[in-house]
PDB file of N, CA and C in Angstrom:
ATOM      1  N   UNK A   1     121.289  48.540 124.827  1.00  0.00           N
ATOM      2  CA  UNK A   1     122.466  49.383 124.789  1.00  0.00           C
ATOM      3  C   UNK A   1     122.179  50.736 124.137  1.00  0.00           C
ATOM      4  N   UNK A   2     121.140  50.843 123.366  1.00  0.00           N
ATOM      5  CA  UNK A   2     120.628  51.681 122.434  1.00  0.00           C
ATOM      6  C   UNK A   2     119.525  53.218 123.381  1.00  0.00           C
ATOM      7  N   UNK A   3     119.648  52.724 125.085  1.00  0.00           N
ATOM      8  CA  UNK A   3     118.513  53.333 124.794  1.00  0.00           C
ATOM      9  C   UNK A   3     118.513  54.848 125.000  1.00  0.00           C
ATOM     10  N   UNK A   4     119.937  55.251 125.386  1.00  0.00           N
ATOM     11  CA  UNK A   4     119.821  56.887 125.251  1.00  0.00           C
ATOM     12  C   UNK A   4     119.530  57.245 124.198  1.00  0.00           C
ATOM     13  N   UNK A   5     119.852  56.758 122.561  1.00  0.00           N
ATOM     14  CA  UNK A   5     119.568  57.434 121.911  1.00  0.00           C
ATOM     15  C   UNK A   5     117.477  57.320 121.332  1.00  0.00           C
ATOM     16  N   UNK A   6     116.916  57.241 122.187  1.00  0.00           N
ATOM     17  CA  UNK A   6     115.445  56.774 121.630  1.00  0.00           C
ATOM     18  C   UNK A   6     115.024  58.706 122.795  1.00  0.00           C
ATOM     19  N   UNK A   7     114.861  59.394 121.826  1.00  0.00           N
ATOM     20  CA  UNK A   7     114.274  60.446 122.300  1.00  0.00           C
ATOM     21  C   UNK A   7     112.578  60.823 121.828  1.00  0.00           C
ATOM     22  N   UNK A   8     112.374  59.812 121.287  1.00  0.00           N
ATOM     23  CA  UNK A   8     110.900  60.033 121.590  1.00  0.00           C
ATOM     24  C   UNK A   8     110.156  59.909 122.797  1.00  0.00           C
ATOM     25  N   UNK A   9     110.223  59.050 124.018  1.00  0.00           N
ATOM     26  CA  UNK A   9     110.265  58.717 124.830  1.00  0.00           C
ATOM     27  C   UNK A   9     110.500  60.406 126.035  1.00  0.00           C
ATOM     28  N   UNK A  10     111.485  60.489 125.719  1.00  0.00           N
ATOM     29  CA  UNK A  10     111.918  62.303 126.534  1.00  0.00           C
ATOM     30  C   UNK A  10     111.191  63.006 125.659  1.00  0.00           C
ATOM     31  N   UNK A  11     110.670  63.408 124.946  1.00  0.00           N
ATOM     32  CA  UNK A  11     109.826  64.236 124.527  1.00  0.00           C
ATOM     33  C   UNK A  11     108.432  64.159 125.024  1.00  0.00           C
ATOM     34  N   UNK A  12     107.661  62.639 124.702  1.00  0.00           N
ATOM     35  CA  UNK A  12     106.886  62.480 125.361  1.00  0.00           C
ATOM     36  C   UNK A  12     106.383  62.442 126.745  1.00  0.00           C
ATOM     37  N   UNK A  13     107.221  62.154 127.650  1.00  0.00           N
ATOM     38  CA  UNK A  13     107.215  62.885 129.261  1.00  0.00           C
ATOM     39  C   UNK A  13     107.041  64.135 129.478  1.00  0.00           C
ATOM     40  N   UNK A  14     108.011  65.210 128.706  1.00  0.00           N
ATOM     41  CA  UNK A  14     108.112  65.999 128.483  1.00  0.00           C
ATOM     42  C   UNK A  14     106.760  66.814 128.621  1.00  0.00           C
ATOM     43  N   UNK A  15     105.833  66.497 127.467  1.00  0.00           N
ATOM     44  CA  UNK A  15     104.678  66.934 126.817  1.00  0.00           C
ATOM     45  C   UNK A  15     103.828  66.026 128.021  1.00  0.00           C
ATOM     46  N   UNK A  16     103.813  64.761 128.680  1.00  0.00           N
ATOM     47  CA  UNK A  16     102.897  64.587 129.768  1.00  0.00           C
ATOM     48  C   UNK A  16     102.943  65.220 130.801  1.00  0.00           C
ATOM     49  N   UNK A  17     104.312  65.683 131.183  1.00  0.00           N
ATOM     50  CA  UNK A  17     104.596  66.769 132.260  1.00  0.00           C
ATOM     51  C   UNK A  17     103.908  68.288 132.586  1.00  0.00           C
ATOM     52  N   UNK A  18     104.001  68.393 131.422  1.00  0.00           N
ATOM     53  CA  UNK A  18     103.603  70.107 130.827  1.00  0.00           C
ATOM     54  C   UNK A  18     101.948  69.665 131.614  1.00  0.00           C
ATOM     55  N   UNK A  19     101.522  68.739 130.603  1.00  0.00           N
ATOM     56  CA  UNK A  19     100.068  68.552 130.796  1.00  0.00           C
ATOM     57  C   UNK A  19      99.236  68.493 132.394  1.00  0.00           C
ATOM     58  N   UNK A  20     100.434  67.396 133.632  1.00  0.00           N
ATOM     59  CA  UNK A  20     100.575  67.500 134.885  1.00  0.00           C
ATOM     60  C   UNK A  20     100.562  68.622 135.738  1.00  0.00           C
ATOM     61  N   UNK A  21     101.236  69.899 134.951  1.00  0.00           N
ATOM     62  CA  UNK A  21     101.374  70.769 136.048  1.00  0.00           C
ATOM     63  C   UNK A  21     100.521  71.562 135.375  1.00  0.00           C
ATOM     64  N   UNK A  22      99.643  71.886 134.448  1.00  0.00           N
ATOM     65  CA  UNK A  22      98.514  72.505 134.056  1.00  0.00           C
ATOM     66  C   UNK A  22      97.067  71.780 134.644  1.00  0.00           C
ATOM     67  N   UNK A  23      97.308  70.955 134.878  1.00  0.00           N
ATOM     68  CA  UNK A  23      96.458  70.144 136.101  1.00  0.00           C
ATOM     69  C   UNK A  23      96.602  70.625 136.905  1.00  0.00           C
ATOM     70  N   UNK A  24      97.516  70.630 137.763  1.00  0.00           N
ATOM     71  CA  UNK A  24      97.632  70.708 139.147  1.00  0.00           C
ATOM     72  C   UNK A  24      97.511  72.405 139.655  1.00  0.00           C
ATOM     73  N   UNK A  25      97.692  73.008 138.419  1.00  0.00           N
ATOM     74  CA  UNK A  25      97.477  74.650 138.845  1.00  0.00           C
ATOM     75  C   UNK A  25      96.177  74.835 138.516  1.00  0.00           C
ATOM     76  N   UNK A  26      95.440  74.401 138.125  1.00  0.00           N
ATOM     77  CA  UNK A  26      94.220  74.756 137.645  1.00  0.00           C
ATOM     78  C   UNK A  26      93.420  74.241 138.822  1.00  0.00           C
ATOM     79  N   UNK A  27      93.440  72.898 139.430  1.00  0.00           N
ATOM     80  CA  UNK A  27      93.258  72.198 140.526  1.00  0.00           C
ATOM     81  C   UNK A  27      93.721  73.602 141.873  1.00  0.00           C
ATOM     82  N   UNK A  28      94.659  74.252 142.156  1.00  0.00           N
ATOM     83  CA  UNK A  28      95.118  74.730 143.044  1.00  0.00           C
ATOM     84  C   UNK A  28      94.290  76.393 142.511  1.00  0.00           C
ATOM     85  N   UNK A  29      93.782  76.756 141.309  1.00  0.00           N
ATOM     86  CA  UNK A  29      93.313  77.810 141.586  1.00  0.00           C
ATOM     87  C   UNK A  29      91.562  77.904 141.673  1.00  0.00           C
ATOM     88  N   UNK A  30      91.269  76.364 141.272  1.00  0.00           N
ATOM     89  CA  UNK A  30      89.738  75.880 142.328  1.00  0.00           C
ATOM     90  C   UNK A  30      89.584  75.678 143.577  1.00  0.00           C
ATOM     91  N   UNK A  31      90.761  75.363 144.529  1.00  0.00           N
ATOM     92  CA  UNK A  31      90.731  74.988 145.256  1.00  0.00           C
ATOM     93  C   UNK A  31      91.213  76.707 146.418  1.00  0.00           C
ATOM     94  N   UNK A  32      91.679  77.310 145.822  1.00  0.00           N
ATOM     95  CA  UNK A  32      91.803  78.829 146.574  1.00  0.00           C
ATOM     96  C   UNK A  32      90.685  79.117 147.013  1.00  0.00           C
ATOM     97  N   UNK A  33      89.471  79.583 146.536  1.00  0.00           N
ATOM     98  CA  UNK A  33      88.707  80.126 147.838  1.00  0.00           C
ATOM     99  C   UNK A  33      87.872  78.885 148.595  1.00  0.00           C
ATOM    100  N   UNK A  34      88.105  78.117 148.831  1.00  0.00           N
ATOM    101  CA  UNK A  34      88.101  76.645 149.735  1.00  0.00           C
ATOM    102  C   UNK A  34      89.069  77.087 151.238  1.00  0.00           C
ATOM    103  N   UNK A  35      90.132  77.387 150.556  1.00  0.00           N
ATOM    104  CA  UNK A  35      91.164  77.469 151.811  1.00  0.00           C
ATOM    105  C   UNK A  35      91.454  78.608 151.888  1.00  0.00           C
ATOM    106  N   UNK A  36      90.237  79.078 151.978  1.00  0.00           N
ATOM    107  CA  UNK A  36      90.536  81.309 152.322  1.00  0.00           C
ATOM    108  C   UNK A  36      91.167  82.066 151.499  1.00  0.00           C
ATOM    109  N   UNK A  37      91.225  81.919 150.077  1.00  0.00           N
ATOM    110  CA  UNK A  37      91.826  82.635 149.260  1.00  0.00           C
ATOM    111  C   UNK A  37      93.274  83.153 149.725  1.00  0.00           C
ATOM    112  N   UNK A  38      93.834  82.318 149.995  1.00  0.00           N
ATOM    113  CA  UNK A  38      95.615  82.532 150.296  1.00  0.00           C
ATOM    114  C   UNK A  38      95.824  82.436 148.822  1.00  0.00           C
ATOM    115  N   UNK A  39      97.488  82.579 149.013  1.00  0.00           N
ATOM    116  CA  UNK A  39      97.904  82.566 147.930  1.00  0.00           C
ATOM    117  C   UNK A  39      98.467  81.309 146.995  1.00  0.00           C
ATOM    118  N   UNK A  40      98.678  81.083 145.639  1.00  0.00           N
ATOM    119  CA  UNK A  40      98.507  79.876 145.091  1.00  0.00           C
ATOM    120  C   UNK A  40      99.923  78.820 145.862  1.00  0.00           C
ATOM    121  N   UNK A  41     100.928  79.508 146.095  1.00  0.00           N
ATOM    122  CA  UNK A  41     102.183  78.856 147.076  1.00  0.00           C
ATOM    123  C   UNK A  41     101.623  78.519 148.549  1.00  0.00           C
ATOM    124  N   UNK A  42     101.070  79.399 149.016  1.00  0.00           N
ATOM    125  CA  UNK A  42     100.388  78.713 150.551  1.00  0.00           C
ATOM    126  C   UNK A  42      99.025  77.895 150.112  1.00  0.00           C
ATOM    127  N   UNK A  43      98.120  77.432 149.585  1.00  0.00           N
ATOM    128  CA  UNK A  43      97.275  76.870 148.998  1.00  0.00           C
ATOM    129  C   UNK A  43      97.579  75.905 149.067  1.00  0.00           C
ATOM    130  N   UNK A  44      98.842  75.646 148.042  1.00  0.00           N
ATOM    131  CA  UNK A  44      99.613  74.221 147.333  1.00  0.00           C
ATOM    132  C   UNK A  44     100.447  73.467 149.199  1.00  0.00           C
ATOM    133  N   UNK A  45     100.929  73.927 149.867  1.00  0.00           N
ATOM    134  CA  UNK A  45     101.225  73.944 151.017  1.00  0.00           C
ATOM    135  C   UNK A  45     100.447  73.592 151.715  1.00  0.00           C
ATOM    136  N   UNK A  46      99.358  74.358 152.068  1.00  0.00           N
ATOM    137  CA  UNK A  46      97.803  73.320 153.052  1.00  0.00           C
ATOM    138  C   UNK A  46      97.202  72.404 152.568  1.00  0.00           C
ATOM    139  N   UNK A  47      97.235  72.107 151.199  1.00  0.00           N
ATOM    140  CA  UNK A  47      96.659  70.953 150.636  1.00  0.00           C
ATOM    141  C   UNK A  47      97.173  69.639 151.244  1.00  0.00           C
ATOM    142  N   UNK A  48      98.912  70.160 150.868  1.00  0.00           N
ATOM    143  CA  UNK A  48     100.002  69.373 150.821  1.00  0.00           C
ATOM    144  C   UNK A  48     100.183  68.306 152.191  1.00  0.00           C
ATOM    145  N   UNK A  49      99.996  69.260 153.224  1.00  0.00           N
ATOM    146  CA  UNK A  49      99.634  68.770 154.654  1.00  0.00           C
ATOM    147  C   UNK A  49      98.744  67.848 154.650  1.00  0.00           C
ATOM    148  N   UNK A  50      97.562  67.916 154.412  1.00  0.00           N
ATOM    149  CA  UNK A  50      96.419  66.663 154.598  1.00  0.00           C
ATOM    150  C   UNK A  50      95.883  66.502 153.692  1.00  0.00           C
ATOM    151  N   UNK A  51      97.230  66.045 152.404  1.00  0.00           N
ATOM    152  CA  UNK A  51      96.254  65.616 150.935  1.00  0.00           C
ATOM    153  C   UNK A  51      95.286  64.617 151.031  1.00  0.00           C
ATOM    154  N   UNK A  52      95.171  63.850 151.561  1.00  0.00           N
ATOM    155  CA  UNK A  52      94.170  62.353 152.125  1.00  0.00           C
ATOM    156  C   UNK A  52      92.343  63.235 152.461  1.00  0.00           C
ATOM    157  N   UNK A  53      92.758  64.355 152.936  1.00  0.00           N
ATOM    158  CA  UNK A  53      91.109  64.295 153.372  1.00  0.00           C
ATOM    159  C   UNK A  53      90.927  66.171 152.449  1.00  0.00           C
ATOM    160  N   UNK A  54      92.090  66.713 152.143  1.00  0.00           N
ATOM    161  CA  UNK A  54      91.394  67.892 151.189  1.00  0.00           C
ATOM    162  C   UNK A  54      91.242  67.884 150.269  1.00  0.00           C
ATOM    163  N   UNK A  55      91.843  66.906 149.135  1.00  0.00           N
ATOM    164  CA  UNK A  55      91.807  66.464 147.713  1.00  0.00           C
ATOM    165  C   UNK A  55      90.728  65.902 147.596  1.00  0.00           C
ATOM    166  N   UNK A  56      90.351  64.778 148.380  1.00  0.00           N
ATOM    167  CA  UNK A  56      88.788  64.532 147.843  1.00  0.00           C
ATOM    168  C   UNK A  56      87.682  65.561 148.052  1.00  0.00           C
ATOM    169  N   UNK A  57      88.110  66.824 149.541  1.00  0.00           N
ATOM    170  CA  UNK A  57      86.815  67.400 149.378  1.00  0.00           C
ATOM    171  C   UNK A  57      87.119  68.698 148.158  1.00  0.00           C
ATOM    172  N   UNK A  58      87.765  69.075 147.527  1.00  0.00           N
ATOM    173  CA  UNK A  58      88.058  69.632 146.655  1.00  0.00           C
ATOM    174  C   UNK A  58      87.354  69.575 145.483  1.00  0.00           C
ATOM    175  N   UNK A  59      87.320  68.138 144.874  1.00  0.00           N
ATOM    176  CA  UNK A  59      87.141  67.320 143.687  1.00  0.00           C
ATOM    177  C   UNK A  59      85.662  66.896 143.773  1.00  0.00           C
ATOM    178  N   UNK A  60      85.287  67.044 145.438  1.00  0.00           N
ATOM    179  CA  UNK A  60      83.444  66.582 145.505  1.00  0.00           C
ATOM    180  C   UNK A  60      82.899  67.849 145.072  1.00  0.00           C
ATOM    181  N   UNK A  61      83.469  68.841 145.378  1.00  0.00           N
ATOM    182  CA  UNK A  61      82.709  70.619 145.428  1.00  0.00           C
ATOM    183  C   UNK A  61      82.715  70.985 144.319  1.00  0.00           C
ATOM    184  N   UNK A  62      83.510  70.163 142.894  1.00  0.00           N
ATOM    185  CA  UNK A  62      83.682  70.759 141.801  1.00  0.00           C
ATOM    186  C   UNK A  62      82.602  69.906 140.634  1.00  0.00           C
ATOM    187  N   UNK A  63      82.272  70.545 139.985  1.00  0.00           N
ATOM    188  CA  UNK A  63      80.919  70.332 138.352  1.00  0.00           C
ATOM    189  C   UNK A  63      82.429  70.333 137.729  1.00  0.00           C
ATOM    190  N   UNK A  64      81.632  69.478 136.492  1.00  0.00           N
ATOM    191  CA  UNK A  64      82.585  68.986 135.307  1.00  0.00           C
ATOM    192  C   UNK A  64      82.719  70.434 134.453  1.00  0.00           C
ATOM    193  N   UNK A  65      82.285  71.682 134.535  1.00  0.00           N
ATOM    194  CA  UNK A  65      81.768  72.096 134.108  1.00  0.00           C
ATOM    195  C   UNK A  65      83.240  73.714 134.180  1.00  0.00           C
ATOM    196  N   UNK A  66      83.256  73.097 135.372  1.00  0.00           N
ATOM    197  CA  UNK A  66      83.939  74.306 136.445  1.00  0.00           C
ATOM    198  C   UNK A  66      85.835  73.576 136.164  1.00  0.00           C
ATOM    199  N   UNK A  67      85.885  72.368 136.105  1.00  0.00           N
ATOM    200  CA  UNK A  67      87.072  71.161 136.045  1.00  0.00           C
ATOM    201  C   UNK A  67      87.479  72.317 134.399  1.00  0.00           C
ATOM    202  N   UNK A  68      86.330  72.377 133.339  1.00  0.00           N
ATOM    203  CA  UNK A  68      86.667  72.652 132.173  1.00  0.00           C
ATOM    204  C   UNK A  68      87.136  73.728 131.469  1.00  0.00           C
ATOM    205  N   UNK A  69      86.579  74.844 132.095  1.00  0.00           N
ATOM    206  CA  UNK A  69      86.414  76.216 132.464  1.00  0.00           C
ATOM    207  C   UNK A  69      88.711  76.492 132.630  1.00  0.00           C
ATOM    208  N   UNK A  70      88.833  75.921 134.125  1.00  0.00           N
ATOM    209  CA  UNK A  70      89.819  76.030 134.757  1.00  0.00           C
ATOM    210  C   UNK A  70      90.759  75.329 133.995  1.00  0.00           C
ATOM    211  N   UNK A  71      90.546  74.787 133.042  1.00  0.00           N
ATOM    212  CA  UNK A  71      91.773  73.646 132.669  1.00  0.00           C
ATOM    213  C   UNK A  71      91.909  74.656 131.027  1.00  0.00           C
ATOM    214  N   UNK A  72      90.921  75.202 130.692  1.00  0.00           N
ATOM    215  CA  UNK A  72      91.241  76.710 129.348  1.00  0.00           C
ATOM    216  C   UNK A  72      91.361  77.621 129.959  1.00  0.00           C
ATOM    217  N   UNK A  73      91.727  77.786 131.131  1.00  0.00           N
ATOM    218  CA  UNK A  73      92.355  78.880 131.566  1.00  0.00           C
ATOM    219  C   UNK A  73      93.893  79.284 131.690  1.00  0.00           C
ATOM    220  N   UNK A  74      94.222  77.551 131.555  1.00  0.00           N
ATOM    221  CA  UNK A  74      95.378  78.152 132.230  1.00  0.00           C
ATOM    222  C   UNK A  74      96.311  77.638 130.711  1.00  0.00           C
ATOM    223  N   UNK A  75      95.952  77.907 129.789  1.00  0.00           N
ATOM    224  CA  UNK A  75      96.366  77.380 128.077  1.00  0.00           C
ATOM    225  C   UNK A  75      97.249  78.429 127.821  1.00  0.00           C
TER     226      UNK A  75
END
């Protein structure tokens, strides 16, 4: 009966969320000159179409190195 008031829980999504879409832009601005350097909204869009076979080749083309780089970039 209690459980709206448990806001630790919404905070913590919250803060996993944040973390999700700093993924996923960092992911989408490795993945730009892959798909002709469009822009990061049409990018996210052609991915979106045939996530099954461009997400893995995305993620094969990338060094841990380059994953690390892109993920303090976007801080």
């Amino acid at each position: 009966m209690k459980q709206d008031k448990d806001t630790t829980t919404n905070a913590k999504a919250d803060l996993h969320m944040g973390m999700i879409k700093k993924m996923a832009l960092s992911i989408l601005k490795l993945a730009k000159p892959m798909m002709g350097n469009k822009s990061l909204k049409l990018t996210g869009k052609m991915i979106g179409m045939d996530v099954e076979r461009v997400l893995p080749a995305i993620f094969a083309s990338l060094s841990k190195e380059k994953i690390q780089e892109a993920l303090k970039q976007t801080k």
